[in-house]
N, C-alpha and C. Protein backbone atom coordinates (compact mmCIF):
# COMPACT_ATOMS: atom_id res chain seq x y z
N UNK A 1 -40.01 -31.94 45.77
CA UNK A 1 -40.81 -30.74 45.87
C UNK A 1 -39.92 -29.56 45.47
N UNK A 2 -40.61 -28.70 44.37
CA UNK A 2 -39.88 -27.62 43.83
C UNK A 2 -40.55 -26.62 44.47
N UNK A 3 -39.40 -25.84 45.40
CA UNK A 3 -39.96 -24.63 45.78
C UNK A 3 -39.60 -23.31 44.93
N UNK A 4 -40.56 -22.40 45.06
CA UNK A 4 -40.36 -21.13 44.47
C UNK A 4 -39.73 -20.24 45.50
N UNK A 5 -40.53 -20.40 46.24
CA UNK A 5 -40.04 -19.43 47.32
C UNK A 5 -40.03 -20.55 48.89
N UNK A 6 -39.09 -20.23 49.70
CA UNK A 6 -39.00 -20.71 50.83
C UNK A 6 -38.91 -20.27 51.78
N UNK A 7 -39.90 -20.09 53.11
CA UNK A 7 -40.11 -19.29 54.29
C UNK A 7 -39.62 -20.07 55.32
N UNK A 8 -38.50 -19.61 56.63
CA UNK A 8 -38.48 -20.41 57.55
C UNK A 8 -39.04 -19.51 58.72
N UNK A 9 -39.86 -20.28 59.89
CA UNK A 9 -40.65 -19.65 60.92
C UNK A 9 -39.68 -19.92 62.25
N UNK A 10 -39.77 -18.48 62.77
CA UNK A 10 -38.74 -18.46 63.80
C UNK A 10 -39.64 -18.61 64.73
N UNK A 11 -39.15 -18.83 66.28
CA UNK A 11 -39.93 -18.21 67.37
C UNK A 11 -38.77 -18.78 68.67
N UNK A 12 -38.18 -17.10 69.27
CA UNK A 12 -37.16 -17.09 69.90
C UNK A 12 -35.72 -17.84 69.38
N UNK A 13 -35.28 -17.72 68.05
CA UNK A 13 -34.37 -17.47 67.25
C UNK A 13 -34.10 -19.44 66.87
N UNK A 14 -34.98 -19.91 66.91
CA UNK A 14 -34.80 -21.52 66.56
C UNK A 14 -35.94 -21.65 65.64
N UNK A 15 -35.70 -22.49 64.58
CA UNK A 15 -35.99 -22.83 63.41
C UNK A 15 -37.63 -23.26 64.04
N UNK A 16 -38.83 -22.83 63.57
CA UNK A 16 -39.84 -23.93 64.17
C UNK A 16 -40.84 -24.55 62.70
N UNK A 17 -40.43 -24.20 61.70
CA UNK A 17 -41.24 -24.58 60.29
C UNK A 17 -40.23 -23.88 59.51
N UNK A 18 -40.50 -25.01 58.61
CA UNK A 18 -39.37 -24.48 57.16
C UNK A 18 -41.45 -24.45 56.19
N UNK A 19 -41.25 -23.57 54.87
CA UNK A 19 -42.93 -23.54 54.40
C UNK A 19 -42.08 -23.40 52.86
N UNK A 20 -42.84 -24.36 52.08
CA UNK A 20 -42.20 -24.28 51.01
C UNK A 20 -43.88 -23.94 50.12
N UNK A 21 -43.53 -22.44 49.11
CA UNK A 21 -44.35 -22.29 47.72
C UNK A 21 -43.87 -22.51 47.01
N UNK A 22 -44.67 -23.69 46.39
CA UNK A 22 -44.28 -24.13 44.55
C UNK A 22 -44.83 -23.00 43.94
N UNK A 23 -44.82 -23.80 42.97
CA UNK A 23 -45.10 -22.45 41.70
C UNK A 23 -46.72 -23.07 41.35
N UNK A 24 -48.11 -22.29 41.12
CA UNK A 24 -48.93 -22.21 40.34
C UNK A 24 -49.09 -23.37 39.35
N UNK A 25 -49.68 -24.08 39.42
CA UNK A 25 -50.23 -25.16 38.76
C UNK A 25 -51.57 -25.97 38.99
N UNK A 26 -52.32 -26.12 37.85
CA UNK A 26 -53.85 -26.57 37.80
C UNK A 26 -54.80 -25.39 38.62
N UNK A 27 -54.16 -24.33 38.55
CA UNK A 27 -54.96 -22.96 39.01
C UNK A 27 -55.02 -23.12 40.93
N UNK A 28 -54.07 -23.59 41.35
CA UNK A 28 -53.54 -23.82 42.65
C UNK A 28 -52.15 -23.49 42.95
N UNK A 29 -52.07 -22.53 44.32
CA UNK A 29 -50.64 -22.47 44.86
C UNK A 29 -50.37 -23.48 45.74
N UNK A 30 -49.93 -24.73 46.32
CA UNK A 30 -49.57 -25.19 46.60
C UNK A 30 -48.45 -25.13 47.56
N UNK A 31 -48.89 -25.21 48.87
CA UNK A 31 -47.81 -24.58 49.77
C UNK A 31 -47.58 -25.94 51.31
N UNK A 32 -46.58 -26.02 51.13
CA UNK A 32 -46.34 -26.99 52.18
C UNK A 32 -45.74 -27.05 53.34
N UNK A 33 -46.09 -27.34 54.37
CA UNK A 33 -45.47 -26.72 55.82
C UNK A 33 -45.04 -28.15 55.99
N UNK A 34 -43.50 -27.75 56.97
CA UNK A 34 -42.63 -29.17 57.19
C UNK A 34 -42.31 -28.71 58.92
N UNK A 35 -42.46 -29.11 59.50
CA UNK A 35 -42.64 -28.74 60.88
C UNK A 35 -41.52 -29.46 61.88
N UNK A 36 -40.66 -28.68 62.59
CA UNK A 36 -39.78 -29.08 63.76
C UNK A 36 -39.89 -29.81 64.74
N UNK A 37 -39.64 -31.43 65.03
CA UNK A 37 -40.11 -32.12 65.85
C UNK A 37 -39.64 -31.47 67.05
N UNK A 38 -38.49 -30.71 67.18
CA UNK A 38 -38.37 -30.29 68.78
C UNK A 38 -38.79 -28.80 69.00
N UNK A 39 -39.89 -28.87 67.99
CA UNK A 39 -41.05 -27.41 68.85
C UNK A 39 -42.31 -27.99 69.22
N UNK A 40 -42.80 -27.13 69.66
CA UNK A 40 -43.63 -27.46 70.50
C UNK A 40 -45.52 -26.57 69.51
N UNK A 41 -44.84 -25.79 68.71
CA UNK A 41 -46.33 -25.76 67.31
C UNK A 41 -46.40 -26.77 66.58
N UNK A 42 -48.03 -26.62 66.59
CA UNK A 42 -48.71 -27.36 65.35
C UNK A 42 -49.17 -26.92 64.36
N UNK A 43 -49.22 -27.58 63.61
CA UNK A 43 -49.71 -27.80 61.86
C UNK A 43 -50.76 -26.17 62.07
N UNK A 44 -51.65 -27.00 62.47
CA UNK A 44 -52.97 -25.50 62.70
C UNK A 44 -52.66 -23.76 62.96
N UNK A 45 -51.65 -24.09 63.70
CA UNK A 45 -51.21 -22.83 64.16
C UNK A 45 -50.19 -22.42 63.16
N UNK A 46 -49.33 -22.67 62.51
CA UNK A 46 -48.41 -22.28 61.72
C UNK A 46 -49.53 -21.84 60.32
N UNK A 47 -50.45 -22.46 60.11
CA UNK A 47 -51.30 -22.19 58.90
C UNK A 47 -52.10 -21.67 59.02
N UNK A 48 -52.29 -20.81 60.70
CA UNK A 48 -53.15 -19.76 60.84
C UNK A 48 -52.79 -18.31 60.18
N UNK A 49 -51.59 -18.46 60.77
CA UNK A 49 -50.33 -17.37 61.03
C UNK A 49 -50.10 -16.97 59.40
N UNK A 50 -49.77 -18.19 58.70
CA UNK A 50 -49.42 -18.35 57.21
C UNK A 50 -50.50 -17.46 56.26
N UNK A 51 -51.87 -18.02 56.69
CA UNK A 51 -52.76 -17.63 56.48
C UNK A 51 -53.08 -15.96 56.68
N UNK A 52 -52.98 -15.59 57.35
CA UNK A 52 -52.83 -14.16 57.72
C UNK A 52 -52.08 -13.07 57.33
N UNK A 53 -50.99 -13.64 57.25
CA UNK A 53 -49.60 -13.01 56.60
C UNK A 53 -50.12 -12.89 55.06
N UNK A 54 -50.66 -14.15 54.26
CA UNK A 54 -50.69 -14.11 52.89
C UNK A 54 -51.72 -13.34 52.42
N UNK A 55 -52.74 -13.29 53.20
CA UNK A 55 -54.05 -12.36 52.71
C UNK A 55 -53.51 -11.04 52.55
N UNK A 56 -52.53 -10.52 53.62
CA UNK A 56 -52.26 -9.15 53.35
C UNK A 56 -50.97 -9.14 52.28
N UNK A 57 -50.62 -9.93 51.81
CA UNK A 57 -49.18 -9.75 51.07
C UNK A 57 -49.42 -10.46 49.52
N UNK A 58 -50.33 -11.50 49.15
CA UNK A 58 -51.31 -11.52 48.07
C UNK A 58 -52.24 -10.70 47.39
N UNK A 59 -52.51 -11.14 46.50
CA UNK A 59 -53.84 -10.32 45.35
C UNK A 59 -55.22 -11.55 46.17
N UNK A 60 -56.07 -11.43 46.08
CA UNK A 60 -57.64 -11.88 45.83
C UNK A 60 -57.17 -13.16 45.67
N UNK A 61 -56.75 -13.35 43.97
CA UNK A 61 -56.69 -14.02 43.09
C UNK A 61 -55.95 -15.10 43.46
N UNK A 62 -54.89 -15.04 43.94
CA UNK A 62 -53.66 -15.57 44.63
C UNK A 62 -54.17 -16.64 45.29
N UNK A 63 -54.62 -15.48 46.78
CA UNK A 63 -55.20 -16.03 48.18
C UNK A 63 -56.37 -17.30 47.66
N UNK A 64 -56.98 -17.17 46.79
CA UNK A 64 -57.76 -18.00 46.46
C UNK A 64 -57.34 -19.08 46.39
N UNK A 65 -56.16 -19.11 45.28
CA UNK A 65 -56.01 -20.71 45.12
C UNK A 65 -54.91 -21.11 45.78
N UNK A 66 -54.80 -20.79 46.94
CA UNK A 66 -53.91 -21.45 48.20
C UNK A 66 -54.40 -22.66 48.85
N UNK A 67 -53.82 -23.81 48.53
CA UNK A 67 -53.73 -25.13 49.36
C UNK A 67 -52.53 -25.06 50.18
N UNK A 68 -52.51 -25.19 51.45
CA UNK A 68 -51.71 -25.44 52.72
C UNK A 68 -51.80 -26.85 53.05
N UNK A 69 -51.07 -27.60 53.33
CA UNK A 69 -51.00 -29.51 53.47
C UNK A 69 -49.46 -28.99 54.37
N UNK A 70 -49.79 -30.01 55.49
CA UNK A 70 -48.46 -30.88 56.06
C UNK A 70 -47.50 -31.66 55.54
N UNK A 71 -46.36 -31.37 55.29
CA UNK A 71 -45.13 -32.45 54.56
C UNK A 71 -45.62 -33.70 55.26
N UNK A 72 -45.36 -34.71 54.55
CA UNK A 72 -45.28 -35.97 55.05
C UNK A 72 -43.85 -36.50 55.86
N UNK A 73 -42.77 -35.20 55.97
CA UNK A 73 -41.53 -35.62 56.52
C UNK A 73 -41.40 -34.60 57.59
N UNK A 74 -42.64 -33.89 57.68
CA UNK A 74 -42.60 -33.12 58.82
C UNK A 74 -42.85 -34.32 60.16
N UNK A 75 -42.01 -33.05 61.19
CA UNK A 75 -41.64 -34.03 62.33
C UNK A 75 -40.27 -35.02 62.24
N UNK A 76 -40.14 -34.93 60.94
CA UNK A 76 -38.89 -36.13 60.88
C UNK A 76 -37.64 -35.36 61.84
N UNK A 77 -37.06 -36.15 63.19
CA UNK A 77 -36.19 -35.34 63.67
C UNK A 77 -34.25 -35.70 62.32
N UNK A 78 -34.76 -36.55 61.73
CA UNK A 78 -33.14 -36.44 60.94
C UNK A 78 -33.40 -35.62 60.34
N UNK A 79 -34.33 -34.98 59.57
CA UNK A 79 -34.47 -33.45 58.82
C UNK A 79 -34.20 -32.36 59.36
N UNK A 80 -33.85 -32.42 60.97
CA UNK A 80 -34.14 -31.59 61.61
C UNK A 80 -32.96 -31.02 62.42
N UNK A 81 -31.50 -32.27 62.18
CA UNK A 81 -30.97 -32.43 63.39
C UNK A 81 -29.97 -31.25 63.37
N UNK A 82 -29.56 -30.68 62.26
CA UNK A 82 -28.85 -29.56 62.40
C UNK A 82 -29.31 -28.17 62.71
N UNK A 83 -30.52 -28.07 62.76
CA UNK A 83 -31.21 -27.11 63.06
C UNK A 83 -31.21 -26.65 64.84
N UNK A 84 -30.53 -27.74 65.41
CA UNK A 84 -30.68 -27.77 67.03
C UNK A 84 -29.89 -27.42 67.54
């Protein structure tokens, strides 16, 4: 996964989502949330938040073709272990 840009989500100064944007392709942004097995958020809630943030910091156009999906290595705690 090629990221363009990479967001990590804090809450009380520990890592709780790393969110990776690719780049624009097939008229889709493509954005993937990889999530901290030793927090205690979920998928839903991080892509509320995501969601919110991007409407005001996007065009229309943008916001439109935003797909949000769960990593499939989210939760993995070896992805995770230096983060602790």
């Amino acid at each position: 996964m090629e990221c363009e840009e990479q967001i990590w989500v804090y809450k009380d100064s520990k890592v709780e989502a790393d969110v990776c944007v690719e780049e624009e392709s097939e008229n889709k942004i493509n954005v993937t949330i990889n999530i901290n097995p030793y927090s205690n958020v979920t998928f839903k809630k991080i892509e509320k938040k995501l969601r919110d943030f991007l409407f005001d910091e996007w065009s229309r156009e943008q916001f439109e073709k935003l797909e949000i999906n769960e990593s499939c290595l989210s939760k993995d705690a070896e992805r995770w272990e230096d983060c602790q």
